[in-house]
C-alpha atoms as a PDB file:
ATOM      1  CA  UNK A   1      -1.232  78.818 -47.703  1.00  0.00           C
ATOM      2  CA  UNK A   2      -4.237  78.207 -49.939  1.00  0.00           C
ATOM      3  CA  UNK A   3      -2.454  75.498 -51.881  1.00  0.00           C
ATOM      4  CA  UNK A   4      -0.900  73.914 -48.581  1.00  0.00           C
ATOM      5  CA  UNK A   5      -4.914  73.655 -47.562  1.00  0.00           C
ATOM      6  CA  UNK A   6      -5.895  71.829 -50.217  1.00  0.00           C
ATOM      7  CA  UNK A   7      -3.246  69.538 -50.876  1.00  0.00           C
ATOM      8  CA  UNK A   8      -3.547  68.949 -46.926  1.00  0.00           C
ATOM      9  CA  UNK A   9      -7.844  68.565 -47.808  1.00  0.00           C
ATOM     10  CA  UNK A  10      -7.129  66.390 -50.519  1.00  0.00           C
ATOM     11  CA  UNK A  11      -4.512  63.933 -48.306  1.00  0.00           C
ATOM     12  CA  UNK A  12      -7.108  63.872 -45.622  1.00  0.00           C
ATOM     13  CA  UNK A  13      -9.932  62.577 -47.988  1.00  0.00           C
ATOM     14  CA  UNK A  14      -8.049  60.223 -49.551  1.00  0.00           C
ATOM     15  CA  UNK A  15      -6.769  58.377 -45.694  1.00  0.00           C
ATOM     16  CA  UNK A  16     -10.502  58.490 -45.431  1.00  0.00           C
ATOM     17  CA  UNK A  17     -11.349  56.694 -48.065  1.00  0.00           C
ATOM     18  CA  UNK A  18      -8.533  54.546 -48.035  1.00  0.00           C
ATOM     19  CA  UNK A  19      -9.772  53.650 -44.201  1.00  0.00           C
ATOM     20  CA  UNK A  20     -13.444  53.028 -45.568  1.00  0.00           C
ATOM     21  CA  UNK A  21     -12.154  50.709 -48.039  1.00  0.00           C
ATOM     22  CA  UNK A  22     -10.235  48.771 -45.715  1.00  0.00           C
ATOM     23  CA  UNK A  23     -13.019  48.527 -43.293  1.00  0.00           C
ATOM     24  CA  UNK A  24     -15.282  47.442 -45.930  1.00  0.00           C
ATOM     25  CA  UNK A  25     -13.067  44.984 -46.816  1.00  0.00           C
ATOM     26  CA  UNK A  26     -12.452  43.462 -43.529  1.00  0.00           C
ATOM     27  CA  UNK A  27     -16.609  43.162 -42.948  1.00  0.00           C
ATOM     28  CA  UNK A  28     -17.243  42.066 -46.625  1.00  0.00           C
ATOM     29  CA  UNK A  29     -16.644  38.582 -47.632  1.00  0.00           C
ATOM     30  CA  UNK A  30     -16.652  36.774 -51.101  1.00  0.00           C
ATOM     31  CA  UNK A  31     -19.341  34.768 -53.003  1.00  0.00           C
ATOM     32  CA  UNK A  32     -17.418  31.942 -54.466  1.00  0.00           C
ATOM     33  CA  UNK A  33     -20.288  30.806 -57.201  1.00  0.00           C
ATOM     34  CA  UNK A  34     -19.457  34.930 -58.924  1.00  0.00           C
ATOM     35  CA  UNK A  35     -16.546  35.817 -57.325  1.00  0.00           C
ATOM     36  CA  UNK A  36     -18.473  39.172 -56.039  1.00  0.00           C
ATOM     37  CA  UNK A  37     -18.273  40.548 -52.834  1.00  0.00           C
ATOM     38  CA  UNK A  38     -20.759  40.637 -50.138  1.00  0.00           C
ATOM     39  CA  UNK A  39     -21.684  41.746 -46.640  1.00  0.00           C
ATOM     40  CA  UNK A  40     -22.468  39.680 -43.938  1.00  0.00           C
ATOM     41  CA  UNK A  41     -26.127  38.904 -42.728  1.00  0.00           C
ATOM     42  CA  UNK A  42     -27.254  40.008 -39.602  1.00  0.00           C
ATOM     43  CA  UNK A  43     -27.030  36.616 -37.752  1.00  0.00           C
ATOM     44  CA  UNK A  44     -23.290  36.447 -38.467  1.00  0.00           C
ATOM     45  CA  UNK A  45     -21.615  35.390 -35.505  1.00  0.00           C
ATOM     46  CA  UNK A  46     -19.624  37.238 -32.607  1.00  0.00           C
ATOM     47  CA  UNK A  47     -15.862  37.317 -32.276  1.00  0.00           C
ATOM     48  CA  UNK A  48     -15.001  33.219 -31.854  1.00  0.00           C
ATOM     49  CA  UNK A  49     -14.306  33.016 -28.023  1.00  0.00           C
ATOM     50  CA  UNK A  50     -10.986  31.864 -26.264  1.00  0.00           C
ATOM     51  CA  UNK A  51     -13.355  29.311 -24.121  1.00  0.00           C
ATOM     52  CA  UNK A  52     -16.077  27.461 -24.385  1.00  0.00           C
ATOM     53  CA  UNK A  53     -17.888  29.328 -21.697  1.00  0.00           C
ATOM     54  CA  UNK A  54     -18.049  32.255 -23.672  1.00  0.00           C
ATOM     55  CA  UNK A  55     -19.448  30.796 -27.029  1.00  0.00           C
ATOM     56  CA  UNK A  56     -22.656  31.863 -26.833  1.00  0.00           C
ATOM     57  CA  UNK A  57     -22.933  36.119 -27.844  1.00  0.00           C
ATOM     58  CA  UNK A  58     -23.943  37.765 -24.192  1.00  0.00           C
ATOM     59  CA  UNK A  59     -26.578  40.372 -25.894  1.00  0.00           C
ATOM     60  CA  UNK A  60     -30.387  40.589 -25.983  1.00  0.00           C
ATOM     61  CA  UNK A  61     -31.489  38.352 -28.105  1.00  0.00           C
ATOM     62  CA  UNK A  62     -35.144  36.545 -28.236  1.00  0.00           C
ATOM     63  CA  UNK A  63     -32.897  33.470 -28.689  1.00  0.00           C
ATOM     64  CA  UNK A  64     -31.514  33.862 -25.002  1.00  0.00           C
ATOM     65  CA  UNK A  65     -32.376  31.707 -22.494  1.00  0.00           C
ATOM     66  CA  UNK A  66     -33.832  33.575 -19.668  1.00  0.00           C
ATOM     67  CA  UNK A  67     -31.120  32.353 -17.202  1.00  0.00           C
ATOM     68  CA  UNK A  68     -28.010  29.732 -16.910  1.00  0.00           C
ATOM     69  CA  UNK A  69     -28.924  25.926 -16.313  1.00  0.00           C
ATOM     70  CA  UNK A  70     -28.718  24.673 -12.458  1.00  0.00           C
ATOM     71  CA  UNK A  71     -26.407  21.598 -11.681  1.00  0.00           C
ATOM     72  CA  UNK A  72     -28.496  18.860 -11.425  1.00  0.00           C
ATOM     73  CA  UNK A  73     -29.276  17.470  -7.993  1.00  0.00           C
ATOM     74  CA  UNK A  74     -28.879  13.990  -9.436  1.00  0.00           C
ATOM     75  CA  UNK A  75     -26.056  12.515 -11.057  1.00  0.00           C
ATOM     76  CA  UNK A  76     -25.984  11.996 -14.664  1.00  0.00           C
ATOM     77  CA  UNK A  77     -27.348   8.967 -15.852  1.00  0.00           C
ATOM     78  CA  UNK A  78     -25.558   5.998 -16.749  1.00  0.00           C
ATOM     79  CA  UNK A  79     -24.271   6.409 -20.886  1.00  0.00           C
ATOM     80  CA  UNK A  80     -25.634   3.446 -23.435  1.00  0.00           C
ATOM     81  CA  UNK A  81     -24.077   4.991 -26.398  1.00  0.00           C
ATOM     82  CA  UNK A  82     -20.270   5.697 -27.800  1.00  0.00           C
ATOM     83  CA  UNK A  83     -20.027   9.881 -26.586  1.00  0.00           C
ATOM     84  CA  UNK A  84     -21.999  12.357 -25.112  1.00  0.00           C
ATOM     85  CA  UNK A  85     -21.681  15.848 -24.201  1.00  0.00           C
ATOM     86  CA  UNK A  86     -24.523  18.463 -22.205  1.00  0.00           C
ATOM     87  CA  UNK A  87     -23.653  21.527 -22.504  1.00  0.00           C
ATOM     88  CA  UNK A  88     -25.605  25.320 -21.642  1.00  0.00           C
ATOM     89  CA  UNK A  89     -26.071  26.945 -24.685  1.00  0.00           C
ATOM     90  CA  UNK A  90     -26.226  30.095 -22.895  1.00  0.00           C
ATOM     91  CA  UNK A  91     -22.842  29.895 -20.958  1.00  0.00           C
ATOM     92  CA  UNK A  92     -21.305  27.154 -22.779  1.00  0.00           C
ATOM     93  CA  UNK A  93     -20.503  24.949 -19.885  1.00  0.00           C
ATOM     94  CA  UNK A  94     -20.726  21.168 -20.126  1.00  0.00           C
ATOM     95  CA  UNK A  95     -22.822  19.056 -17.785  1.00  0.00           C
ATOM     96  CA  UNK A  96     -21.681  16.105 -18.771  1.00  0.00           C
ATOM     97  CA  UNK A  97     -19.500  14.519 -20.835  1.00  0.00           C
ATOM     98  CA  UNK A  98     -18.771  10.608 -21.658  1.00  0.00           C
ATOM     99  CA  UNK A  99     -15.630   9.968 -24.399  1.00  0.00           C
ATOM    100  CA  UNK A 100     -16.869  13.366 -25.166  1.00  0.00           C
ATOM    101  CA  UNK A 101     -13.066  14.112 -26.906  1.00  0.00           C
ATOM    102  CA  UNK A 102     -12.924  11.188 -29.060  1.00  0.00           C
ATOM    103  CA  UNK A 103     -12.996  11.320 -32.675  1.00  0.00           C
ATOM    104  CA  UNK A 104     -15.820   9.104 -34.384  1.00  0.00           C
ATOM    105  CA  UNK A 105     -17.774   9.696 -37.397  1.00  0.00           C
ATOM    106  CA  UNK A 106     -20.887  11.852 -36.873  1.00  0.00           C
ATOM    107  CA  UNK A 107     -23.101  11.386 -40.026  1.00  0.00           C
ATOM    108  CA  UNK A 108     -25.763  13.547 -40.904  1.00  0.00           C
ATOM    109  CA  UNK A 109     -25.219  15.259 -37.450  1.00  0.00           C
ATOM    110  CA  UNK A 110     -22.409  17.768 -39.635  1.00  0.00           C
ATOM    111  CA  UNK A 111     -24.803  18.816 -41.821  1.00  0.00           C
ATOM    112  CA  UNK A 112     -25.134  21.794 -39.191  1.00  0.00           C
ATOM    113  CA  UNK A 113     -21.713  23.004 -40.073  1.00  0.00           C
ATOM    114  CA  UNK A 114     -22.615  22.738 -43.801  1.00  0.00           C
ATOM    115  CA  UNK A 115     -26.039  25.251 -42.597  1.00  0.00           C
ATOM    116  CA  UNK A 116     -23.899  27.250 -41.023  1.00  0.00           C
ATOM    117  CA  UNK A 117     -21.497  27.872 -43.999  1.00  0.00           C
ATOM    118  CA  UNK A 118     -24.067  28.518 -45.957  1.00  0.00           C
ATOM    119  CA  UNK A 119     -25.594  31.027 -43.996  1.00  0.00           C
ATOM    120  CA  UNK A 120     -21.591  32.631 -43.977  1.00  0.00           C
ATOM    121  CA  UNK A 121     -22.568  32.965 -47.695  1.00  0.00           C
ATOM    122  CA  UNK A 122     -26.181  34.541 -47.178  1.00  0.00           C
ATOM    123  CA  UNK A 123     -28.382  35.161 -50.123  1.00  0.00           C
ATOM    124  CA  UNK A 124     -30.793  32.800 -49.105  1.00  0.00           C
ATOM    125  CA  UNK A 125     -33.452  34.017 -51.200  1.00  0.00           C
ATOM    126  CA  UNK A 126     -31.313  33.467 -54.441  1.00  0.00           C
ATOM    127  CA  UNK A 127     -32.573  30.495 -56.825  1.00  0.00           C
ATOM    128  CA  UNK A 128     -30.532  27.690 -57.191  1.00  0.00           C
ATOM    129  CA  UNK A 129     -31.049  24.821 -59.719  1.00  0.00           C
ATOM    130  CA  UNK A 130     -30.355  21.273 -59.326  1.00  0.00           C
ATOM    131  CA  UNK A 131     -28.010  19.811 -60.904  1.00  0.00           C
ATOM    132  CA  UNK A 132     -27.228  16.060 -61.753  1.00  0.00           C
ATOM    133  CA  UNK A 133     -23.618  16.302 -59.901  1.00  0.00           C
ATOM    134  CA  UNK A 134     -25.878  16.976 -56.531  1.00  0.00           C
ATOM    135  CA  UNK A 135     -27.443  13.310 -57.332  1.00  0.00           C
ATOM    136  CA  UNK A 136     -24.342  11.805 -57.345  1.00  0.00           C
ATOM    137  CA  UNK A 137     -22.999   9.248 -54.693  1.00  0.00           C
ATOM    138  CA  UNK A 138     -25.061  10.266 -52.335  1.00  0.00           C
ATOM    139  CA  UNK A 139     -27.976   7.453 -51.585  1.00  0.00           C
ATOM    140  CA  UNK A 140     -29.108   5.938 -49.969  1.00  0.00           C
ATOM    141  CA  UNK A 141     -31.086   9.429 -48.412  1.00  0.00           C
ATOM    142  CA  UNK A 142     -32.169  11.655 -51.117  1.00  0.00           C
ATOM    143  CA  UNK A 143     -35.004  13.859 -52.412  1.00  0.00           C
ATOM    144  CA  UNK A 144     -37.445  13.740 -54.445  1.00  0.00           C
ATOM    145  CA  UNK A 145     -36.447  17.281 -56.212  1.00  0.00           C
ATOM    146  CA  UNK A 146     -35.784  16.735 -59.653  1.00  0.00           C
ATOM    147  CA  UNK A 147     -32.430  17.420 -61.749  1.00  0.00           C
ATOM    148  CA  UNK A 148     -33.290  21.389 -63.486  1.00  0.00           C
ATOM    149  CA  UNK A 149     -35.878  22.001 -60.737  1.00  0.00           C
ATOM    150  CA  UNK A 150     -35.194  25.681 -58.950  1.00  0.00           C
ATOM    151  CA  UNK A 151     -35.801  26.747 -55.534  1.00  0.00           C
ATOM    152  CA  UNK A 152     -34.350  29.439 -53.142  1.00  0.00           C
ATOM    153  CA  UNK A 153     -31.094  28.742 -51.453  1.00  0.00           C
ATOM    154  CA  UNK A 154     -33.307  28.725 -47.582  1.00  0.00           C
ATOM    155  CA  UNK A 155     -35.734  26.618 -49.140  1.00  0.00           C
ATOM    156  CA  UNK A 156     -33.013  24.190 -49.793  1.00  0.00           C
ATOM    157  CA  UNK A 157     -31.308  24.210 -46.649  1.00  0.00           C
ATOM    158  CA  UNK A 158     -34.697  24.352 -44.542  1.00  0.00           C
ATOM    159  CA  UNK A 159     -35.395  20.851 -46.741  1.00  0.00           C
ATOM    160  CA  UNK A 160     -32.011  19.397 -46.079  1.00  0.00           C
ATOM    161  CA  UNK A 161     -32.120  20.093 -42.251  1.00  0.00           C
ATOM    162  CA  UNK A 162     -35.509  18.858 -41.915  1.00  0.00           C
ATOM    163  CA  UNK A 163     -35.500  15.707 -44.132  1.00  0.00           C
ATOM    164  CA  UNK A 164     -31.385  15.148 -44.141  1.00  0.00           C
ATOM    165  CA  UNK A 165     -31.753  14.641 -47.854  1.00  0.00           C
ATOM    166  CA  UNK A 166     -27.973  14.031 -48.887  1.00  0.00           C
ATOM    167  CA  UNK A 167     -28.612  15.645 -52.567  1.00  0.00           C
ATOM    168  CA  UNK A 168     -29.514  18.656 -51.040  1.00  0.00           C
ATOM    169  CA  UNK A 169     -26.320  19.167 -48.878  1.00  0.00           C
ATOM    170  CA  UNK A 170     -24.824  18.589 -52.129  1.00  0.00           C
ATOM    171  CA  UNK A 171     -26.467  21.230 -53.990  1.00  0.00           C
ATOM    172  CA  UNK A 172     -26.314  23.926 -51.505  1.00  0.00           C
ATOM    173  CA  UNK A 173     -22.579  23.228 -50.849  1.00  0.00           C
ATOM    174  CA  UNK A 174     -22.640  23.269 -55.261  1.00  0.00           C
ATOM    175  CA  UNK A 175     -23.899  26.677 -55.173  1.00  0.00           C
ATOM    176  CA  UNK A 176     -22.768  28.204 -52.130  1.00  0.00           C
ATOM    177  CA  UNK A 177     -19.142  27.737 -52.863  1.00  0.00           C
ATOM    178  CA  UNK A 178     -18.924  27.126 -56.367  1.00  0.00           C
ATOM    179  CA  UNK A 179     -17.868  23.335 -56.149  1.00  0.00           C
ATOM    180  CA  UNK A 180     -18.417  20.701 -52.996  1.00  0.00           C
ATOM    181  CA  UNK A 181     -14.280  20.844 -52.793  1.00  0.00           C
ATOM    182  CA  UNK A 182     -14.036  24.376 -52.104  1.00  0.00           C
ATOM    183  CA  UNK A 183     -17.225  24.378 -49.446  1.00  0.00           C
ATOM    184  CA  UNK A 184     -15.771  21.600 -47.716  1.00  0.00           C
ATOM    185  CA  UNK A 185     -12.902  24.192 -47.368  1.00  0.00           C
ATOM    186  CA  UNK A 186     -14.849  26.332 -45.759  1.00  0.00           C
ATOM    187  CA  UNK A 187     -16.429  23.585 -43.633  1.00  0.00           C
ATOM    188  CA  UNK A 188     -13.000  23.208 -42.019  1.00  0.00           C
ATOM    189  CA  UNK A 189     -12.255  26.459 -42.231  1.00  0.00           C
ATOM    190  CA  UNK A 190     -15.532  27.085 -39.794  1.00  0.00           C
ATOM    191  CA  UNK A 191     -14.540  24.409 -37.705  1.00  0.00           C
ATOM    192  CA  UNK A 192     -11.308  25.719 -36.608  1.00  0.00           C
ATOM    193  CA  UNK A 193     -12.965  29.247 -35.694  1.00  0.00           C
ATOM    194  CA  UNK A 194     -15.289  27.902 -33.520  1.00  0.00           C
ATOM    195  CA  UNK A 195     -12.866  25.861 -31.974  1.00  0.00           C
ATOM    196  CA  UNK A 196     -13.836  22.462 -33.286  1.00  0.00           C
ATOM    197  CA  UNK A 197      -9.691  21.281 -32.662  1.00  0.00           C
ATOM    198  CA  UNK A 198     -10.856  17.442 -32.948  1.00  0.00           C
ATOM    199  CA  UNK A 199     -12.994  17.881 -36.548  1.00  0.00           C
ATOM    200  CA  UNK A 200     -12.323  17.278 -40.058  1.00  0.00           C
ATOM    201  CA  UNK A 201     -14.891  16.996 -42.794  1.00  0.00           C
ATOM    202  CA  UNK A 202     -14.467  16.059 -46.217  1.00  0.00           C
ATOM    203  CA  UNK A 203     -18.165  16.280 -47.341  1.00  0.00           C
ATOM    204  CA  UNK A 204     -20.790  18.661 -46.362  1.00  0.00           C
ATOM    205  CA  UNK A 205     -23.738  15.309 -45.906  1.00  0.00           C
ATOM    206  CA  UNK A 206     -22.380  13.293 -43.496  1.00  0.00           C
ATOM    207  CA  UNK A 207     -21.817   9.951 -45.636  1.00  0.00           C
ATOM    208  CA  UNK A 208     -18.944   7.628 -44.626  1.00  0.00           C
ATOM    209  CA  UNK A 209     -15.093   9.149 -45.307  1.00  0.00           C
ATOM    210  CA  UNK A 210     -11.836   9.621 -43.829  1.00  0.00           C
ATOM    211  CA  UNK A 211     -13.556  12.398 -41.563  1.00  0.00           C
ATOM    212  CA  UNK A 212     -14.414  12.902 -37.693  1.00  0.00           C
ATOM    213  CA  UNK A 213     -15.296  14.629 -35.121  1.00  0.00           C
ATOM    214  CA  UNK A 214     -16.139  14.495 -31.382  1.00  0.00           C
ATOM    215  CA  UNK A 215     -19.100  15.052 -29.105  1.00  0.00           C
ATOM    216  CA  UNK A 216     -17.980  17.845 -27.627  1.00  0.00           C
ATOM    217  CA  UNK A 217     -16.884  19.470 -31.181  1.00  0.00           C
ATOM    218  CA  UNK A 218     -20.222  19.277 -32.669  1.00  0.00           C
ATOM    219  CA  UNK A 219     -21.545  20.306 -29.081  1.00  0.00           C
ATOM    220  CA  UNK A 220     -19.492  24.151 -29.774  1.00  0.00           C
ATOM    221  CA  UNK A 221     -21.211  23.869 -33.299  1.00  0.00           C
ATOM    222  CA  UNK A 222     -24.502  23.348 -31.941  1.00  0.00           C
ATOM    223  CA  UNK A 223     -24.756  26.225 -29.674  1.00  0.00           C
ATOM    224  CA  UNK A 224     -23.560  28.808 -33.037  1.00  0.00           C
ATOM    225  CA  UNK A 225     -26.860  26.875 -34.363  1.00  0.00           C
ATOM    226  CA  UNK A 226     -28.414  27.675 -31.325  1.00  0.00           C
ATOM    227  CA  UNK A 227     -27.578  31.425 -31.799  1.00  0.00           C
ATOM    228  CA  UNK A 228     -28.752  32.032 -35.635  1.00  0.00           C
ATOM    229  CA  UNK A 229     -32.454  32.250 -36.035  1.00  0.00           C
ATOM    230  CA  UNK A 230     -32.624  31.195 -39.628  1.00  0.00           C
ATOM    231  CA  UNK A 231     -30.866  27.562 -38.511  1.00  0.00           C
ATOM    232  CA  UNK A 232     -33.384  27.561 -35.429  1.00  0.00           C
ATOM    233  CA  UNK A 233     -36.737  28.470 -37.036  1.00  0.00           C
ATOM    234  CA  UNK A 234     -35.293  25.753 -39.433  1.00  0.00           C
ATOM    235  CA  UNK A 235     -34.568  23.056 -37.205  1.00  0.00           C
ATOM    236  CA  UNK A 236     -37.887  23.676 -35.019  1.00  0.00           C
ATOM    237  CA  UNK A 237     -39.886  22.711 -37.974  1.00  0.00           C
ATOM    238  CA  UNK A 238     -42.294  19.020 -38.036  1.00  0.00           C
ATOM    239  CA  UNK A 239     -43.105  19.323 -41.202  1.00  0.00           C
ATOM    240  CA  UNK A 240     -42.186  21.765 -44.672  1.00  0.00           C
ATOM    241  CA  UNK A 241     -44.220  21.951 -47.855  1.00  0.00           C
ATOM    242  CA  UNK A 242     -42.082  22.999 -51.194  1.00  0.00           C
ATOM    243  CA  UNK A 243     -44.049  23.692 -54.018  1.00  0.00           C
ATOM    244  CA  UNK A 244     -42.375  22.451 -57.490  1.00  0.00           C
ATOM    245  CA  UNK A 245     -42.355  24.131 -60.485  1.00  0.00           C
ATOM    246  CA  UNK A 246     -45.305  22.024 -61.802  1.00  0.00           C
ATOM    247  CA  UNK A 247     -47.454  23.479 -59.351  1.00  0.00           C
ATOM    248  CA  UNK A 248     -47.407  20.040 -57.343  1.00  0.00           C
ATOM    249  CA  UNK A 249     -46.191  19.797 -53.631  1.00  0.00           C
ATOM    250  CA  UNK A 250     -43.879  17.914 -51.721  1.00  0.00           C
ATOM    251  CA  UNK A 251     -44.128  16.961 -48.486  1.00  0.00           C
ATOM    252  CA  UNK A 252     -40.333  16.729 -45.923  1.00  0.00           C
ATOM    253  CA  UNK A 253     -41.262  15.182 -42.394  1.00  0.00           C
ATOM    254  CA  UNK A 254     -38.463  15.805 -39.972  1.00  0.00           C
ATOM    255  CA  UNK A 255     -36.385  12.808 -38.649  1.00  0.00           C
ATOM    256  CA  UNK A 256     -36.373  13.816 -35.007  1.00  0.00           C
ATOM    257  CA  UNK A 257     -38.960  12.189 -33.618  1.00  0.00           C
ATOM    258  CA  UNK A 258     -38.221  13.780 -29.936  1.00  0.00           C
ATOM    259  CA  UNK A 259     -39.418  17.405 -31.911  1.00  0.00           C
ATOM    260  CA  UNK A 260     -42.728  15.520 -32.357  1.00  0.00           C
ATOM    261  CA  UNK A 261     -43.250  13.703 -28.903  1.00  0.00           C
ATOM    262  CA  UNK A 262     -42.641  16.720 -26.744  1.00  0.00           C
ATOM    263  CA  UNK A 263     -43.439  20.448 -26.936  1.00  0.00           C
ATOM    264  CA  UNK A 264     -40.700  21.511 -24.865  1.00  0.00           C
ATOM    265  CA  UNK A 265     -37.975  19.790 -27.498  1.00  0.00           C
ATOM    266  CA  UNK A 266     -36.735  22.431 -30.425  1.00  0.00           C
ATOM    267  CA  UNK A 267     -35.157  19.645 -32.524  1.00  0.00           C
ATOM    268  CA  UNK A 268     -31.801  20.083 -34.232  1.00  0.00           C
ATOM    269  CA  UNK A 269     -30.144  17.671 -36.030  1.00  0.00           C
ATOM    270  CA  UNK A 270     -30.074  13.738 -36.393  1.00  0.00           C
ATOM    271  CA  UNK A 271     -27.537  10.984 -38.340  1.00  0.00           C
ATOM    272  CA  UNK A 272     -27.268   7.636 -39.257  1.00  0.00           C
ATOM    273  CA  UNK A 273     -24.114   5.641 -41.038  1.00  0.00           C
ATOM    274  CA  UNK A 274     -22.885   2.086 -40.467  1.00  0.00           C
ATOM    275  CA  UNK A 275     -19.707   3.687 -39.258  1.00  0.00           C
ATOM    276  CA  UNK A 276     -21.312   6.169 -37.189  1.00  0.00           C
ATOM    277  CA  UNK A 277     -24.154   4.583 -36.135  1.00  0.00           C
ATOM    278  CA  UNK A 278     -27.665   6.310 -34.727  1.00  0.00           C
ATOM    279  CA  UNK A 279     -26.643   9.673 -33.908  1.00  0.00           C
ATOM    280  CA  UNK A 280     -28.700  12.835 -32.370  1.00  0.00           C
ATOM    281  CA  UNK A 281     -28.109  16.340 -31.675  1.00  0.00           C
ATOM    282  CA  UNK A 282     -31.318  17.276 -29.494  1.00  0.00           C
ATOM    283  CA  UNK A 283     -32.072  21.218 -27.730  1.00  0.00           C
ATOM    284  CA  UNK A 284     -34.704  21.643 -24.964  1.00  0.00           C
ATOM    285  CA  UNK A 285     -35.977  24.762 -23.294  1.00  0.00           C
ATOM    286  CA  UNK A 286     -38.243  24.900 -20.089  1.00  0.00           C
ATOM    287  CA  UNK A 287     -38.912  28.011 -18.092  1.00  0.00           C
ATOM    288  CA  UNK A 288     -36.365  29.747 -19.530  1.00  0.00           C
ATOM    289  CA  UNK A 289     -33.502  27.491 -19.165  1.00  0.00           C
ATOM    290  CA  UNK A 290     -31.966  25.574 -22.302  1.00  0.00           C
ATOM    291  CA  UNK A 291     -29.681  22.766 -23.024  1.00  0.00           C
ATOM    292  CA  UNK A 292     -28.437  20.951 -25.790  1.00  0.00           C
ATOM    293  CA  UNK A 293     -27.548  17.500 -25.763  1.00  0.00           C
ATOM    294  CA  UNK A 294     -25.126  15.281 -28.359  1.00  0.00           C
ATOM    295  CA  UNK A 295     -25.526  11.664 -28.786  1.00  0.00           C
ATOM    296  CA  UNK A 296     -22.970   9.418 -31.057  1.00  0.00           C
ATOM    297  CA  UNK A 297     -22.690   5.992 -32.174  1.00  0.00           C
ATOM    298  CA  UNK A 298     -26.032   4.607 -30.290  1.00  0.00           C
ATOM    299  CA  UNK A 299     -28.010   1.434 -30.913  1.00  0.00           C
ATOM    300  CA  UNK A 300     -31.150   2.594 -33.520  1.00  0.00           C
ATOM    301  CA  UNK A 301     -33.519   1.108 -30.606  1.00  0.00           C
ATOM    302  CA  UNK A 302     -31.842   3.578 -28.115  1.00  0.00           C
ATOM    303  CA  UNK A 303     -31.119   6.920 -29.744  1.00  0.00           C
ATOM    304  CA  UNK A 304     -34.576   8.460 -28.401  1.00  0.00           C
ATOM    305  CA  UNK A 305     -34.983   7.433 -25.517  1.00  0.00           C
ATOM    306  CA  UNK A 306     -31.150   7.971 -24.906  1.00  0.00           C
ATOM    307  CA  UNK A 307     -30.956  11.785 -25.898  1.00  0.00           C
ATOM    308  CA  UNK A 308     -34.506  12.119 -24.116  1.00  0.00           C
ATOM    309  CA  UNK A 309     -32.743  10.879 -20.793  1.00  0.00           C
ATOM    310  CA  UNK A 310     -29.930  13.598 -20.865  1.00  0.00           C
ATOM    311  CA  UNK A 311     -32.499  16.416 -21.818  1.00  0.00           C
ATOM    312  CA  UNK A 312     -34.893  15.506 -18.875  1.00  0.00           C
ATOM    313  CA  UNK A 313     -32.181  14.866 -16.500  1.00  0.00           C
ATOM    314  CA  UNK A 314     -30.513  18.561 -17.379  1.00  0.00           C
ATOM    315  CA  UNK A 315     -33.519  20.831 -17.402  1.00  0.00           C
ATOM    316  CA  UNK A 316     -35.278  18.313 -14.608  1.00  0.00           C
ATOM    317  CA  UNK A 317     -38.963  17.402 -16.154  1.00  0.00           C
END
């Protein structure tokens, strides 16, 4: 009977430990630059939803808007751009949408899906180096960050989001995946599971390729953004100071000049291309309601005042 226990003990421990290793594994993810495995942060993201109304996570969270947006009393006003898509970042319901389904080139705009990948990978507070690959084919936007400089992995991202510096998408994409091919994988990859059916990406800047995406696409992406509170500390930013290993300083001004103009604006992402024209990705809270508003392929002369139309019109100042 003894021996019948302890074989029985012995079984029992080792379905235990064969469960905690599979759970482990399911929650753990790998680091493609050492092949090592890691655990998620704490901002990664809810189970993706079967519907946009459920993309943003329903918890407490100082991120939450206090309540849902009303419908406006007025109707929306008239479009002078390519797309557009409102949308609630809270229940995920869209306003407003014009050609919001068509597939255009978004520039700089998917650099949001190339923060949010790298948050996927974590370790923000890891030094990176830059390399002269990240310089590559990327003008005409780049830094001023030289080639062996080193700088943690959020200061690099904060930098690109705020500035759009193309090098730097290139470098964190380097380093977060171990080459730019295998994190555009995982661009796509990211897409699909937030539901992004009309994207494709083959570069994690924005600059011109066979790639696309829609307003309403980068509309789902902007309200996972929305939800992480590294990306929206980030994004909130005027102005970032990095200090070089020299000991100098360098100064990134952020390129939404809505984030500037009005206190109630929380900035997010801008883009510019031939092919894709002025585009802007633009969030707003006021008394406790939010909205977040996606511009593409606008006349430079029009973008602001544009994306400033659909954020006054949905939260009514």
């Amino acid at each position: 009977m003894r021996l019948f226990a302890y074989i029985a003990a012995v079984c029992a421990a080792a379905l235990v430990s064969s469960c905690g290793q599979t759970y482990a594994g399911y929650l753990s993810g790998t680091d493609y630059r050492t092949q090592r495995t890691y655990m998620p942060a704490v901002h990664t993201q809810t189970p993706i939803p079967t519907a946009a109304a459920n993309v943003y996570a329903k918890k407490s969270s100082p991120l939450t808007p206090a309540r849902p947006l009303a419908r406006p009393n007025s109707p929306a006003p008239t479009p002078n751009c390519g797309a557009v898509c409102v949308i609630d970042p809270r229940t995920g319901h869209v306003l407003y949408g014009h050609n919001q389904h068509e597939r255009r080139q978004v520039a700089s705009t998917q650099k949001i899906i190339t923060a949010l990948c790298a948050c996927d990978v974590g370790a923000l507070d890891r030094k990176m180096t830059i390399q002269q690959s990240d310089k590559t084919s990327v003008t005409p936007i780049r830094s001023v960050l030289k080639v062996g400089e080193s700088y943690t992995r959020g200061a690099i991202m904060h930098a690109m989001l705020t500035a759009s510096c193309n090098d730097l998408a290139q470098a964190l994409a380097r380093d977060s995946a171990g080459s730019v091919e295998k994190f555009v994988q995982m661009m796509n990859a990211r897409a699909r599971r937030m539901r992004m059916y009309n994207s494709h990406f083959v570069n994690p800047s924005g600059l011109p390729g066979p790639q696309y995406s829609t307003a309403y696409d980068m509309a789902l992406a902007a309200c996972y953004a929305y939800t992480n509170p590294v990306i929206r500390n980030f994004i909130n930013d005027q102005q970032i100071i990095l200090t070089r290993p020299n000991g100098r300083q360098v100064t990134f001004n952020n390129t939404n000049k809505l984030l500037s103009k009005y206190s109630w604006v929380q900035g997010m992402k801008t883009g510019y291309t031939n092919a894709a024209k002025r585009c802007l990705i633009s969030c707003g809270s006021v008394n406790g309601q939010s909205v977040i508003v996606v511009v593409l392929g606008c006349e430079k002369r029009r973008i602001w005042a544009e994306s400033e139309k659909y954020l006054r019109w949905a939260l009514g100042v």
